[in-house]
C-alpha atoms as a PDB file:
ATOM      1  CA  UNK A   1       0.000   0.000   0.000  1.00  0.00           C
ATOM      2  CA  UNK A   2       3.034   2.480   0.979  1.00  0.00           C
ATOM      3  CA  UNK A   3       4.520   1.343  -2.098  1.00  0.00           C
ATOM      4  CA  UNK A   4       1.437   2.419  -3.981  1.00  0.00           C
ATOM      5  CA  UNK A   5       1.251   5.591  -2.219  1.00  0.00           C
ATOM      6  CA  UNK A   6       5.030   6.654  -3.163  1.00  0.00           C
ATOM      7  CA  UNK A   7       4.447   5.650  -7.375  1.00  0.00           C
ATOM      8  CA  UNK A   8       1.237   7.953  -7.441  1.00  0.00           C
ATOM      9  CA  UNK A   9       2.861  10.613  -5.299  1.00  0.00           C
ATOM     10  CA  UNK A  10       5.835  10.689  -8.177  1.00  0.00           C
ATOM     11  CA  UNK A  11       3.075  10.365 -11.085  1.00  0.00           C
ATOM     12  CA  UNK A  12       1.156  13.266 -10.003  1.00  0.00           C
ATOM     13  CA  UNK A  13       3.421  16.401 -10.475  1.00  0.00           C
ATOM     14  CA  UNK A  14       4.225  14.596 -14.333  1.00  0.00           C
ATOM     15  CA  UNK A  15       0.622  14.050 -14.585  1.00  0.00           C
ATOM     16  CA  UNK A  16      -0.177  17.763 -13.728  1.00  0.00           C
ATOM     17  CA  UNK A  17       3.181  19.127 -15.771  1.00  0.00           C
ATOM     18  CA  UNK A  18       0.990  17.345 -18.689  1.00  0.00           C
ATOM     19  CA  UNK A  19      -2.047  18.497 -18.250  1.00  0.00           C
ATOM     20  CA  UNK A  20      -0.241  22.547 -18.337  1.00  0.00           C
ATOM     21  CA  UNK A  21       1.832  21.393 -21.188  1.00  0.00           C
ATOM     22  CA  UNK A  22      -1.478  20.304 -23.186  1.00  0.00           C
ATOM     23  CA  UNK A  23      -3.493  23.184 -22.123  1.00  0.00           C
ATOM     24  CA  UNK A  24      -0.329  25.920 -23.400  1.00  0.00           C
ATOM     25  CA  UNK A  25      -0.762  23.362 -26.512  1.00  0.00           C
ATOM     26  CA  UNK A  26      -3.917  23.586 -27.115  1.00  0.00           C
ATOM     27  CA  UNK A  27      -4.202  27.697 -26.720  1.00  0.00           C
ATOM     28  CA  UNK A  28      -0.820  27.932 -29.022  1.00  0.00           C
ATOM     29  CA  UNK A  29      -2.555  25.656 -31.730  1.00  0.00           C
ATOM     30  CA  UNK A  30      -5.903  27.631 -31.565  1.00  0.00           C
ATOM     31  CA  UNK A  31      -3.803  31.194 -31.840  1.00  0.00           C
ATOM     32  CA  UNK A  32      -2.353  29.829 -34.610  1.00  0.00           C
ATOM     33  CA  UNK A  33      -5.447  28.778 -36.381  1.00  0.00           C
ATOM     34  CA  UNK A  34      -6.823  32.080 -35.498  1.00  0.00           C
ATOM     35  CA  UNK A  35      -3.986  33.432 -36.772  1.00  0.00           C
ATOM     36  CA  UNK A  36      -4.404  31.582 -39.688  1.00  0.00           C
ATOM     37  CA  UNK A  37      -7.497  31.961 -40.002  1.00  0.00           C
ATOM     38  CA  UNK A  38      -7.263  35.969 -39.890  1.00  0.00           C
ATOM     39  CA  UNK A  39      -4.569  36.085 -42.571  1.00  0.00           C
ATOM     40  CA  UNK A  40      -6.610  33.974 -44.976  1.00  0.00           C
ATOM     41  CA  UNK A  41      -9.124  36.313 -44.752  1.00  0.00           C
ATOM     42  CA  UNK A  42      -7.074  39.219 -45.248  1.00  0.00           C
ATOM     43  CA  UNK A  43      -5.436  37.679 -48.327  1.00  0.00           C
ATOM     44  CA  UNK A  44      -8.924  37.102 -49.611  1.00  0.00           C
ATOM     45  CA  UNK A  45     -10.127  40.732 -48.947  1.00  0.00           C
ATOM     46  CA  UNK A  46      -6.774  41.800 -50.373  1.00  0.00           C
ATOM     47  CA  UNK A  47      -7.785  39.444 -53.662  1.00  0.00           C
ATOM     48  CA  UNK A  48     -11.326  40.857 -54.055  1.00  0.00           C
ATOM     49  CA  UNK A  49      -9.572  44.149 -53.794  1.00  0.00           C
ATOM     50  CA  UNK A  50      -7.101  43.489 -56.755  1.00  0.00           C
ATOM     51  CA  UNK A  51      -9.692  41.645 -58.514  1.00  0.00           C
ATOM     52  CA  UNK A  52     -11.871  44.762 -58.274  1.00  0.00           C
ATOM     53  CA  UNK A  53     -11.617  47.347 -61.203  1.00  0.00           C
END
């Protein structure tokens, strides 16, 4: 039981550094598909623009 106690005390800060690493992912990949996202439309408006007479 000790011993059980001692593997999920050393789990838990990796298990938590995870979790933080995931969420700092996760809101990097969704800036960047913002970002993305924003400069796609931009190049679009700039298109129309050119495209218009």
């Amino acid at each position: 039981m000790s011993n059980l106690l001692l593997y999920t005390q050393k789990i838990e800060p990796k298990w938590k550094m995870l979790k933080q690493l995931r969420i700092c992912f996760n809101n990097y990949m969704l800036r960047m598909l913002l970002m993305k996202g924003i400069l796609k439309k931009e190049a679009m408006t700039i298109d129309a623009k050119l495209m218009l007479p």
